[in-house]
N, C-alpha and C. Protein backbone atom coordinates (compact mmCIF):
# COMPACT_ATOMS: atom_id res chain seq x y z
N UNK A 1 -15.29 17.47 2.25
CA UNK A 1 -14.05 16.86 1.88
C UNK A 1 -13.99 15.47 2.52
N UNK A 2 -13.10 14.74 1.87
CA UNK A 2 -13.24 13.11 2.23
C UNK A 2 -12.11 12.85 2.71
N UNK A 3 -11.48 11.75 3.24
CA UNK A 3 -10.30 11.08 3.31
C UNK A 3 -10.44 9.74 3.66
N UNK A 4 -9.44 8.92 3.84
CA UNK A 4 -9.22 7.48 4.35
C UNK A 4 -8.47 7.00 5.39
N UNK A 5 -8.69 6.20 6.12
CA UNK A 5 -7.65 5.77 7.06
C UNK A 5 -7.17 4.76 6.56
N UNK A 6 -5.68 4.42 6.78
CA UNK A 6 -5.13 3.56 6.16
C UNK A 6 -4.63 2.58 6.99
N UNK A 7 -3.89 1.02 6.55
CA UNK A 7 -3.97 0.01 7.22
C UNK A 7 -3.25 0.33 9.09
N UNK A 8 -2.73 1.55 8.75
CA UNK A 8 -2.20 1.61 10.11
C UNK A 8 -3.21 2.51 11.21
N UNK A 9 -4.20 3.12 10.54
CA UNK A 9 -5.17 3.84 11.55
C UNK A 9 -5.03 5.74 11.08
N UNK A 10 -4.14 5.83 10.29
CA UNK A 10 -3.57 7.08 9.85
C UNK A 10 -4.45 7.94 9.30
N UNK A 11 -5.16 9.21 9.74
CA UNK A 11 -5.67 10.16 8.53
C UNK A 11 -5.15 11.01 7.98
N UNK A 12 -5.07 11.28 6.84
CA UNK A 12 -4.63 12.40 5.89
C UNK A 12 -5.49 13.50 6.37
N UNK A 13 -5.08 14.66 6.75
CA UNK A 13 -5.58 15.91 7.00
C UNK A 13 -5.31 16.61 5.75
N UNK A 14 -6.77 17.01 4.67
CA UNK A 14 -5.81 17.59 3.30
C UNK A 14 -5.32 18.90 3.48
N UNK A 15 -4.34 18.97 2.40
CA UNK A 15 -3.65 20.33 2.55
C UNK A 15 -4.27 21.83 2.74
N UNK A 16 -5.41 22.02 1.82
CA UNK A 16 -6.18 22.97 2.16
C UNK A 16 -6.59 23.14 3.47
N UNK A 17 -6.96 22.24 4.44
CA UNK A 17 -7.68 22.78 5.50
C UNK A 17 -6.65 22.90 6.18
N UNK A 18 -5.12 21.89 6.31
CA UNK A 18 -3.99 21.96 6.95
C UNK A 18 -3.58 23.62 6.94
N UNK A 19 -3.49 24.30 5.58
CA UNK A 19 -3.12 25.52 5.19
C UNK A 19 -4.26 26.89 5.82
N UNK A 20 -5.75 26.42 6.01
CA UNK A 20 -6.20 27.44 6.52
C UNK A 20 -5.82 27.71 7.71
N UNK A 21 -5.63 26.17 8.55
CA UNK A 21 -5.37 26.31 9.73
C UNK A 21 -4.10 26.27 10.79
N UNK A 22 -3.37 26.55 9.48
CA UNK A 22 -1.58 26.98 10.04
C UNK A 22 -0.91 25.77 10.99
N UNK A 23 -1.84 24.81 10.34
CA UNK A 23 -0.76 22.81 11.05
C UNK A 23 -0.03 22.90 10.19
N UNK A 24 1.30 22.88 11.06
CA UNK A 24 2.70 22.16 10.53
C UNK A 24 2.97 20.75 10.88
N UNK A 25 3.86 20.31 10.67
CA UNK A 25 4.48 18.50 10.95
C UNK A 25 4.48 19.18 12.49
N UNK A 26 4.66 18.01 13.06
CA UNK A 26 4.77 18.42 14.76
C UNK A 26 3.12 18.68 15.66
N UNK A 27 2.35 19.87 14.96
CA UNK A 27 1.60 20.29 16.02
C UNK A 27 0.83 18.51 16.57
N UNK A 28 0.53 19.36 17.75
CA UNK A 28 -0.17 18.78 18.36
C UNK A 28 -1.99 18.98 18.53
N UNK A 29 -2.89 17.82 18.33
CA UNK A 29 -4.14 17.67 18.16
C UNK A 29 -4.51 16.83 19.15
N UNK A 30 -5.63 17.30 20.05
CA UNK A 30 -6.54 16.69 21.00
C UNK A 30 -7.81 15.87 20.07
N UNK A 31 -8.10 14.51 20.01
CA UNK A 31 -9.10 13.79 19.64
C UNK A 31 -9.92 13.17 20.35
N UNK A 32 -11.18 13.74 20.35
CA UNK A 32 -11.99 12.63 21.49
C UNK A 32 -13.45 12.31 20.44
N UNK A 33 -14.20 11.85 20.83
CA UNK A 33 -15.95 11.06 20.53
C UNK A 33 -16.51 12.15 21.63
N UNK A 34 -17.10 12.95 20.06
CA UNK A 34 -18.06 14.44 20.77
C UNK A 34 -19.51 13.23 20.01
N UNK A 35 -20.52 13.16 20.72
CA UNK A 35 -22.05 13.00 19.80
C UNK A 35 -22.02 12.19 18.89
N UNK A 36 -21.10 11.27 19.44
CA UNK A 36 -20.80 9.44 18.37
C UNK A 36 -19.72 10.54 16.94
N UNK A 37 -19.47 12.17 17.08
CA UNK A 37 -18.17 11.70 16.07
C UNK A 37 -16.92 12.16 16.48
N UNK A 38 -16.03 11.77 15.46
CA UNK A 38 -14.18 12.45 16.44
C UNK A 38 -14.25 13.40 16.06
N UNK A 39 -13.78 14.18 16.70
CA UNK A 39 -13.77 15.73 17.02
C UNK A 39 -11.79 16.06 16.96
N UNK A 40 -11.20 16.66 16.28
CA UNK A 40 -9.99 17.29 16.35
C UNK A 40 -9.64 18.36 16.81
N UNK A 41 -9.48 18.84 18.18
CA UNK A 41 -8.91 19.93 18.11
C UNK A 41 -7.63 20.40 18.26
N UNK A 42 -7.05 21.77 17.72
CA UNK A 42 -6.06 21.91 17.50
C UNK A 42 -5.28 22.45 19.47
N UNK A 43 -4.42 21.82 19.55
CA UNK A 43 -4.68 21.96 21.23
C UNK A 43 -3.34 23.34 21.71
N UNK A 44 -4.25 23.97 22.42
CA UNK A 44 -3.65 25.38 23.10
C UNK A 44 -2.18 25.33 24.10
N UNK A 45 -1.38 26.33 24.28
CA UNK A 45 -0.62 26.27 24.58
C UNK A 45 -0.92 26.64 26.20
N UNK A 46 -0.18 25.39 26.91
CA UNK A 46 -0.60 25.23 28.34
C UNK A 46 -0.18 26.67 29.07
N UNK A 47 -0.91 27.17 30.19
CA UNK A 47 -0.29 28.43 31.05
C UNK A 47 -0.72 27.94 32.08
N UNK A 48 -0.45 28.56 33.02
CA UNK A 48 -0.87 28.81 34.32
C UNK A 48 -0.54 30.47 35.06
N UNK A 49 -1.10 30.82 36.09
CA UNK A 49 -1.40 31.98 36.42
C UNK A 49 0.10 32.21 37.38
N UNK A 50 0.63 33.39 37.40
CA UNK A 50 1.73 33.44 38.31
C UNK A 50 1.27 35.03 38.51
N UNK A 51 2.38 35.27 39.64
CA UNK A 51 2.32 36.79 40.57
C UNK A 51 3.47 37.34 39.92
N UNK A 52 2.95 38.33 39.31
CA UNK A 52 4.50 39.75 38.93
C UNK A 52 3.64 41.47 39.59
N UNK A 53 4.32 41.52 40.08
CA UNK A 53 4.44 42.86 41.13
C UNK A 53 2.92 43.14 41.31
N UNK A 54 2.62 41.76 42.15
CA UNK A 54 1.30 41.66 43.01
C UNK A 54 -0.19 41.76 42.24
N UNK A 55 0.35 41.50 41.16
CA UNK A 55 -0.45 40.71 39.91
C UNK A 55 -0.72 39.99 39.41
N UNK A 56 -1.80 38.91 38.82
CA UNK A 56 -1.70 37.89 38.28
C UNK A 56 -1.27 37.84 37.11
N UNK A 57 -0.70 37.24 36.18
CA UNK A 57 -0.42 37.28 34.90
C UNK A 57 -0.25 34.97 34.33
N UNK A 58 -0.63 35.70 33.29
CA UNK A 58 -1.07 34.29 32.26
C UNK A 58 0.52 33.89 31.91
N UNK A 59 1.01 32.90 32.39
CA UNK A 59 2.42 32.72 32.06
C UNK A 59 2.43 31.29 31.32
N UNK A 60 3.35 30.73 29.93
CA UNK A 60 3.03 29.69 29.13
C UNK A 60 4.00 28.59 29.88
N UNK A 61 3.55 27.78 30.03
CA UNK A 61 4.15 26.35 29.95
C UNK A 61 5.23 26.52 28.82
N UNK A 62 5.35 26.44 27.81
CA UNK A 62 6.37 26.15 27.26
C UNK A 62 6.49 27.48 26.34
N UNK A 63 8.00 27.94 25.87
CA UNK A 63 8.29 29.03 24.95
C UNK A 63 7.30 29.07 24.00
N UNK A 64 7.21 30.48 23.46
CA UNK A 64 5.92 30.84 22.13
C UNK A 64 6.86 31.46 21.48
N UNK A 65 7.06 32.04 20.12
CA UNK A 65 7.32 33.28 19.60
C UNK A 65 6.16 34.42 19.63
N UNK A 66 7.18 35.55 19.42
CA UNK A 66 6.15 36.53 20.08
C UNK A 66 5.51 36.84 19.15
N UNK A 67 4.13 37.41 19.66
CA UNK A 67 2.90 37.89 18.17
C UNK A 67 3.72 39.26 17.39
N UNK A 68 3.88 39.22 16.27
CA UNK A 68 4.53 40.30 15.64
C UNK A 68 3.61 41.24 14.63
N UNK A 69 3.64 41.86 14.33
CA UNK A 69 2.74 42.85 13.61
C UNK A 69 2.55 41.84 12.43
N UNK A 70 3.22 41.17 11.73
CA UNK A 70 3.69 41.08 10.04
C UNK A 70 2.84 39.89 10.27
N UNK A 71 2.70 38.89 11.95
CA UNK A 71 1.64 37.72 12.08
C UNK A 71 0.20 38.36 12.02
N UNK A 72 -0.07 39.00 12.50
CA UNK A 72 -1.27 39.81 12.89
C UNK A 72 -1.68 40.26 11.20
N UNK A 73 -0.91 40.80 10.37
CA UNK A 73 -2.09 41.19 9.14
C UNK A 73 -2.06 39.61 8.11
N UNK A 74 -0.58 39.17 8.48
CA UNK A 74 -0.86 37.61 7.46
C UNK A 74 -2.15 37.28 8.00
N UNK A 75 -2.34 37.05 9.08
CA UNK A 75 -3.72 36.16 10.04
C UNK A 75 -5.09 37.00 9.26
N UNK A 76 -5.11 38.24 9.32
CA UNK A 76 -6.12 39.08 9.07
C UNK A 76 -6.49 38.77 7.55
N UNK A 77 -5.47 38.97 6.81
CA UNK A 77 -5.81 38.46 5.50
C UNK A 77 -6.13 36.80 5.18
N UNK A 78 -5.31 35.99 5.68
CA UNK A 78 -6.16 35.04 5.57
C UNK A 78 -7.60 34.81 6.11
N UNK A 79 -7.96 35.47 6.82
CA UNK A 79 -9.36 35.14 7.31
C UNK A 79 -10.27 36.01 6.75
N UNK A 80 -9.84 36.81 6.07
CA UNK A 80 -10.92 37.84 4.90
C UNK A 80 -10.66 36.93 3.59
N UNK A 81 -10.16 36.39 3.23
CA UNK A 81 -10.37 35.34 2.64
C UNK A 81 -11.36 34.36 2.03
């Protein structure tokens, strides 16, 4: 697949790959120069480790919604796809 950058530096991400990969307006993308090319990735939701009843646990930087069953088979079916 192709695209263009336009006079302002802008790429069109096309809809198909936008749609496999569940980008909405908003998300956020990490870009760097992997092996002379740009590399996009779609960037993870920050955590850090905290103590609950003398345990470590993976706690998020910022609110998530929670994984729900009805996400889990949409996800499944799109990726049998």
């Amino acid at each position: 697949m192709r695209t263009t950058i336009d006079g302002g530096g802008r790429v069109v991400i096309p809809k198909e790959i936008r749609s496999r990969l569940g980008l909405l307006p908003g998300h956020v993308l990490d870009i760097a120069i992997v092996d002379g090319r740009i590399s996009l990735d779609v960037s993870g939701t920050g955590m850090h480790l905290a103590e609950s009843g003398g345990v470590p646990v993976a706690v998020t930087d910022e609110p998530i919604e929670p994984l729900t069953t009805e996400t889990v088979r949409a996800t499944l079916e799109q990726v049998r796809r």
